[in-house]
C-alpha atoms as a PDB file:
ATOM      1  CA  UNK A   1       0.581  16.594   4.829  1.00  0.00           C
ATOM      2  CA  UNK A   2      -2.772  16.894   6.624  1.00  0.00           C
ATOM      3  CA  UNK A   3      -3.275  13.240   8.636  1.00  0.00           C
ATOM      4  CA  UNK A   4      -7.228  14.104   8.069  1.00  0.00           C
ATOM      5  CA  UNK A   5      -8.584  14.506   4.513  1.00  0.00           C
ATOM      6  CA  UNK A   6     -11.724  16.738   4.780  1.00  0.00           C
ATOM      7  CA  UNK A   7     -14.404  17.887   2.075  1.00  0.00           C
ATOM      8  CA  UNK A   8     -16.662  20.176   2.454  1.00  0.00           C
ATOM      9  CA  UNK A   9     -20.538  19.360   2.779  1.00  0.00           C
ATOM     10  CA  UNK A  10     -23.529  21.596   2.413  1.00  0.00           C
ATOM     11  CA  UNK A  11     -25.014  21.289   6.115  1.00  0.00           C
ATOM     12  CA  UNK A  12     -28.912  21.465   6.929  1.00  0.00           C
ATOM     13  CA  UNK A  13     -28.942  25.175   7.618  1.00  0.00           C
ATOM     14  CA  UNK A  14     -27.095  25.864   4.554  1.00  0.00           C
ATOM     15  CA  UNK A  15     -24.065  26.826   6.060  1.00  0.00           C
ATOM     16  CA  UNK A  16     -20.947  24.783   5.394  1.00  0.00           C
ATOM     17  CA  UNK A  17     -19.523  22.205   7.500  1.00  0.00           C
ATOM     18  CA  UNK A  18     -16.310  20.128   7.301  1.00  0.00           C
ATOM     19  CA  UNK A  19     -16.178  16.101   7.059  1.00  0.00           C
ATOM     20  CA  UNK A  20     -13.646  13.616   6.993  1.00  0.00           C
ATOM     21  CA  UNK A  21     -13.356  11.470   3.946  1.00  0.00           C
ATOM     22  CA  UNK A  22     -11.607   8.505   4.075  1.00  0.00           C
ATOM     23  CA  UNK A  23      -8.500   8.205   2.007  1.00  0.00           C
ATOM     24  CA  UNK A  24      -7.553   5.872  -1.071  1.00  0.00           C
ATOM     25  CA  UNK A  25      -4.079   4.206  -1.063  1.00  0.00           C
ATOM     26  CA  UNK A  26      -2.478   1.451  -3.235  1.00  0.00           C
ATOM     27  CA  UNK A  27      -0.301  -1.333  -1.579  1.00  0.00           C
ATOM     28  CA  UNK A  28       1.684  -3.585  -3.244  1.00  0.00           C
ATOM     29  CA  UNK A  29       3.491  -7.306  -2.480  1.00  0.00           C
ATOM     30  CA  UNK A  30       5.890  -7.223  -4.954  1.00  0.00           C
ATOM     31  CA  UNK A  31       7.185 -10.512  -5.684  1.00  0.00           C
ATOM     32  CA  UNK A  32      10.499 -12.157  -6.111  1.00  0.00           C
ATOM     33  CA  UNK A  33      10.258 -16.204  -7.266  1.00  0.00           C
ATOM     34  CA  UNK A  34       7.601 -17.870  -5.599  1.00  0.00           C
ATOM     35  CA  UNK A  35       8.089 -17.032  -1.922  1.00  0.00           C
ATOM     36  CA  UNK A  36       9.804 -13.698  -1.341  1.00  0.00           C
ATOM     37  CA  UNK A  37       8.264 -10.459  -0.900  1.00  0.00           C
ATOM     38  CA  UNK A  38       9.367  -7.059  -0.883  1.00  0.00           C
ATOM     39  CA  UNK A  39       9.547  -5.233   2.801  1.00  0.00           C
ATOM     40  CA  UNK A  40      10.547  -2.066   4.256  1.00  0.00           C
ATOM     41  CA  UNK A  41      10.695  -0.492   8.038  1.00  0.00           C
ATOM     42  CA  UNK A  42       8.483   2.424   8.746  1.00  0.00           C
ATOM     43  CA  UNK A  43      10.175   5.663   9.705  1.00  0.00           C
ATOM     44  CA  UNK A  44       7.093   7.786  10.111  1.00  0.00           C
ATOM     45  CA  UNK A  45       4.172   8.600  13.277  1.00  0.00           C
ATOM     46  CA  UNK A  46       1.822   5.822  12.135  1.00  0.00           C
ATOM     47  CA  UNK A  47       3.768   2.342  12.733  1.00  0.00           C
ATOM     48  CA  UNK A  48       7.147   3.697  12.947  1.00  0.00           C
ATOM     49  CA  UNK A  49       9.414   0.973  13.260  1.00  0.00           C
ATOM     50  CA  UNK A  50       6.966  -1.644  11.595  1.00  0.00           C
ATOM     51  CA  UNK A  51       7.496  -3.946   8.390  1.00  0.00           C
ATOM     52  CA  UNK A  52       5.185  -2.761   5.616  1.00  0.00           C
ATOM     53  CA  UNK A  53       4.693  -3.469   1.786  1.00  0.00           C
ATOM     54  CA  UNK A  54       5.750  -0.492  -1.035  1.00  0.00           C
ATOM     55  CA  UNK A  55       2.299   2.055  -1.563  1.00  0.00           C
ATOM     56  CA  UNK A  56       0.537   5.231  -0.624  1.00  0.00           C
ATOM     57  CA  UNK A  57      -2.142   7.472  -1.589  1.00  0.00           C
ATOM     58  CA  UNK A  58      -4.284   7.466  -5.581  1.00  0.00           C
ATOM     59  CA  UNK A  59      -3.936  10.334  -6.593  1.00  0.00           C
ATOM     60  CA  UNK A  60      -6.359  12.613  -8.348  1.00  0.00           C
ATOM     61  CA  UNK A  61      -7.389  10.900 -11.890  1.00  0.00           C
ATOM     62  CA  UNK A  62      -4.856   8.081 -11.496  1.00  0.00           C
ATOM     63  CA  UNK A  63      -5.853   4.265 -11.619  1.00  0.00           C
ATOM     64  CA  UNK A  64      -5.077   1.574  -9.348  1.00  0.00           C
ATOM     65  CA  UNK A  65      -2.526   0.204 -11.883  1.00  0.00           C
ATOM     66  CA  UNK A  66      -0.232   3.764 -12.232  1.00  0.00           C
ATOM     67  CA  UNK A  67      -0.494   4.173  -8.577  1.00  0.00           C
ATOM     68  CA  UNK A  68       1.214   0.902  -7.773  1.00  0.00           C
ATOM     69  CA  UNK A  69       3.927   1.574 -10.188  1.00  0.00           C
ATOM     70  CA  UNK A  70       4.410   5.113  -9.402  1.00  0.00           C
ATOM     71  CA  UNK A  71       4.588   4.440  -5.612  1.00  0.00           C
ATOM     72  CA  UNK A  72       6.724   1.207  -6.119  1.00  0.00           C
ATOM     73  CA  UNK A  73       8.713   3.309  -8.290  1.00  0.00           C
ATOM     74  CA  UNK A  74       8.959   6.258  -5.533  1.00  0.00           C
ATOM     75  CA  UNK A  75       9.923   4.222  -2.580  1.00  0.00           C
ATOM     76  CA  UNK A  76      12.381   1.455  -4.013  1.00  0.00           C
ATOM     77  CA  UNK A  77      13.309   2.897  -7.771  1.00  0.00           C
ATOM     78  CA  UNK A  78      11.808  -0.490  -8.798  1.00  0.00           C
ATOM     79  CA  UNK A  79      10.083  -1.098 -12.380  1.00  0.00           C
ATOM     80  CA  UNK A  80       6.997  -3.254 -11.710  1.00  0.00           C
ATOM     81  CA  UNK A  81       4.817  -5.402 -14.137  1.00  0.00           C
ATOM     82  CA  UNK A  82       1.853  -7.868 -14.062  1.00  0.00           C
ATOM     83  CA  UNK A  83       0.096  -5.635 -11.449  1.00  0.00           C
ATOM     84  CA  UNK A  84      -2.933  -7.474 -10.040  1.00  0.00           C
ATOM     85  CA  UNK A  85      -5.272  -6.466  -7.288  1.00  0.00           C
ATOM     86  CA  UNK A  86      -5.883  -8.756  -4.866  1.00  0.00           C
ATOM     87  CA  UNK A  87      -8.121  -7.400  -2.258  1.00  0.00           C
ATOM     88  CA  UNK A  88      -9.228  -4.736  -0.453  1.00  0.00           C
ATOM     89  CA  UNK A  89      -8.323  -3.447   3.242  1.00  0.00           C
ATOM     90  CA  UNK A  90     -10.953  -0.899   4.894  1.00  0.00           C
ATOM     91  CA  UNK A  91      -9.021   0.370   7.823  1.00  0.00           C
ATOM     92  CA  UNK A  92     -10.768   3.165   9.809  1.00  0.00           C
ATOM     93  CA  UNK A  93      -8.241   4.118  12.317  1.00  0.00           C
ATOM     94  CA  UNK A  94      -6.021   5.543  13.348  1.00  0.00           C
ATOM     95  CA  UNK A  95      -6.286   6.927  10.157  1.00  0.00           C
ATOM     96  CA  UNK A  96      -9.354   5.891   7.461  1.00  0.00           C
ATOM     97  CA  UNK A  97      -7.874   4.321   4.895  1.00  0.00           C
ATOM     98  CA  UNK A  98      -9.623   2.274   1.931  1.00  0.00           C
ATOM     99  CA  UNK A  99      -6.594   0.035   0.824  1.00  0.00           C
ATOM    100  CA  UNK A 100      -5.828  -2.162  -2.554  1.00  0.00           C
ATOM    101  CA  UNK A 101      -3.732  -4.945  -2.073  1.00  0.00           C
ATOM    102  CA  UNK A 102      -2.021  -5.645  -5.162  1.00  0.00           C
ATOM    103  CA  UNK A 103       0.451  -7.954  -6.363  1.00  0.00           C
ATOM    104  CA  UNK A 104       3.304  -7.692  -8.895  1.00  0.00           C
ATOM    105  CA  UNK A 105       6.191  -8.676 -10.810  1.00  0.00           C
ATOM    106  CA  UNK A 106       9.527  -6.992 -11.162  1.00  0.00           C
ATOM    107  CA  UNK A 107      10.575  -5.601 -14.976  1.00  0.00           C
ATOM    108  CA  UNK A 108      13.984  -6.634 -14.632  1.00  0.00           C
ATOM    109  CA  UNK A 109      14.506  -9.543 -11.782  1.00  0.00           C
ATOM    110  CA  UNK A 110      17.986  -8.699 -11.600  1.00  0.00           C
ATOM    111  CA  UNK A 111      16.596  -5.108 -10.294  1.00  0.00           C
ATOM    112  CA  UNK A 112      17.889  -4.100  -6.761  1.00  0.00           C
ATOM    113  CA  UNK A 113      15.468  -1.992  -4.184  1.00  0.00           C
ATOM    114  CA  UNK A 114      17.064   1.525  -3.478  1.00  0.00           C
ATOM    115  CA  UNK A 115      15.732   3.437  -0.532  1.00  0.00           C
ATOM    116  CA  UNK A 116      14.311   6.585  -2.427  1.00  0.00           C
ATOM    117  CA  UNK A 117      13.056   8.051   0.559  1.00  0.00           C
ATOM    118  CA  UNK A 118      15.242   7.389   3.448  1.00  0.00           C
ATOM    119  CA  UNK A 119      13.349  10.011   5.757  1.00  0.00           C
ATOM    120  CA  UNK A 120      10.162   7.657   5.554  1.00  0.00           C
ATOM    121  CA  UNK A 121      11.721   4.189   5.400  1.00  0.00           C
ATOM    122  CA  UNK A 122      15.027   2.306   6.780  1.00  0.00           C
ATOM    123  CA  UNK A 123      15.375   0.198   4.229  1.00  0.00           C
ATOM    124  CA  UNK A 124      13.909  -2.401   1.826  1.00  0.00           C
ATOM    125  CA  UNK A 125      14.466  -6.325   2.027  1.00  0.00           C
ATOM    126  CA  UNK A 126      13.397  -9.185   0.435  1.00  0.00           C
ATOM    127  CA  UNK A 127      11.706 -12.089   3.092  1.00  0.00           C
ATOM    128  CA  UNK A 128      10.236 -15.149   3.028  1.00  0.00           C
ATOM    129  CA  UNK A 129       6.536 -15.317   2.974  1.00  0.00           C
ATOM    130  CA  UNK A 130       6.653 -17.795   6.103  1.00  0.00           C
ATOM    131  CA  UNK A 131       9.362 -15.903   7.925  1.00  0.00           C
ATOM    132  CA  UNK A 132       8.368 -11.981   7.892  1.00  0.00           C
ATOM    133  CA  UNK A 133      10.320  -9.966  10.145  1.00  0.00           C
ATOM    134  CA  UNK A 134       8.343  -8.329  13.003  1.00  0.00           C
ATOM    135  CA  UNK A 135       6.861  -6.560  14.248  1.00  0.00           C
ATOM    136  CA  UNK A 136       4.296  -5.867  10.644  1.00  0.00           C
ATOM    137  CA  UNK A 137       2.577  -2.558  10.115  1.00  0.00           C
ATOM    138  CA  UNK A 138      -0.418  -2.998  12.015  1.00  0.00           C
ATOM    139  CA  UNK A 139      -3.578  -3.393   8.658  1.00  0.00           C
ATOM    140  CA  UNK A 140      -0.528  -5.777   7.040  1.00  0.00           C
ATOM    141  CA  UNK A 141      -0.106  -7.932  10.510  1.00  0.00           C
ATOM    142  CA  UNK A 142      -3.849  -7.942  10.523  1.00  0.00           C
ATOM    143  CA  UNK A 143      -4.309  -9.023   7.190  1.00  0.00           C
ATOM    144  CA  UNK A 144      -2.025 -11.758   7.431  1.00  0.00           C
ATOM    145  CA  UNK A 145      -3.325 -13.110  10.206  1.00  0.00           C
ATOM    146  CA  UNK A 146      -6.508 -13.641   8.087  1.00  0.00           C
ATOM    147  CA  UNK A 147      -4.410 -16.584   6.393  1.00  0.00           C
ATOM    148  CA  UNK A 148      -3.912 -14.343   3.312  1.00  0.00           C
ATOM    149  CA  UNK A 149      -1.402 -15.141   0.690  1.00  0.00           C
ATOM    150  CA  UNK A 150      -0.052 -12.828  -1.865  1.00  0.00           C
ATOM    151  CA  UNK A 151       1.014 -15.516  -4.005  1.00  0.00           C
ATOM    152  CA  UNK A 152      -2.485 -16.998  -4.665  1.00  0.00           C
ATOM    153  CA  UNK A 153      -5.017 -15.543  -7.171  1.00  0.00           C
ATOM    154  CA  UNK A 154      -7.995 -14.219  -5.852  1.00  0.00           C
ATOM    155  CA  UNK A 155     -10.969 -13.348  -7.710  1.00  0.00           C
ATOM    156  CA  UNK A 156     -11.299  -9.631  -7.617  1.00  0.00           C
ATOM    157  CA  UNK A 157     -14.818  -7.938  -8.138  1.00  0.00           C
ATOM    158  CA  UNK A 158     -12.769  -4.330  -8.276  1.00  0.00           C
ATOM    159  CA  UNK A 159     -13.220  -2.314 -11.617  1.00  0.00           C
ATOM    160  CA  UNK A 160     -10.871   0.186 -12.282  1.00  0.00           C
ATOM    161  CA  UNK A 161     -12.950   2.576 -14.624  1.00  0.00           C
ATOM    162  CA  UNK A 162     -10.605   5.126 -16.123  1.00  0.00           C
END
């Protein structure tokens, strides 16, 4: 998996020239009653060993909506619902990624989190919202810090036109 997504742009001289294009990813709180949230540990280059919230890239043609259930799905074997997007995280380094925070329900609450990809992750765990473990995967830690809350409704301005 290349860390660097790069296009191809038609350059002055017409000759072609590589540039990096940020990347899209889905990441999503899901929710158990009205304080616990969904965590797993890291196990990859980029904040190995950090706390971070079920998601990953959009792919190609997909909308925000498929891509937090297919990467819930993915990474815990979890059936989400009710998927709402909160905000939006624009995270240049060390990697650029333009993130969608997103919030949702499990299908089944009596559901259990599986670790379907033990090579990338340690683990998933349910926390309190006001006792995360640390340390948080650095745009998460950052976020929170803003006083965000996953649990409150934010008015989104985000159209997903599919």
């Amino acid at each position: 998996m290349k860390e660097v997504q790069e296009g191809k742009a038609q350059a002055n001289d017409g000759g072609i020239e590589k540039v990096k294009i940020p990347q899209v990813a889905v990441a999503v709180f899901v929710t158990k009653g009205d304080s616990s949230v969904l965590l797993g540990q890291r196990l990859s280059p980029v904040g190995n060993h950090t706390f971070a919230i079920p998601g990953g890239r959009l792919e190609y043609g997909e909308s925000f909506k498929e891509c937090a259930v297919r990467e819930v799905k993915e990474e815990t074997g979890l059936d989400i619902d009710s998927v709402e997007i909160l905000t939006v995280i624009n995270a240049p380094v060390p990697i650029h990624f333009v993130t969608l925070i997103a919030r949702a329900v499990l299908v089944d609450h009596q559901q259990q989190p599986v670790n379907m990809e033990p090579d990338k992750c340690s683990g998933w765990s349910w926390y309190q919202l006001n006792n995360l473990p640390r340390p948080l995967f650095k745009p998460l830690d950052d976020l929170m810090k803003t006083g965000f809350n996953p649990f409150v409704s934010y008015q989104s301005t985000i159209h997903d036109l599919k």
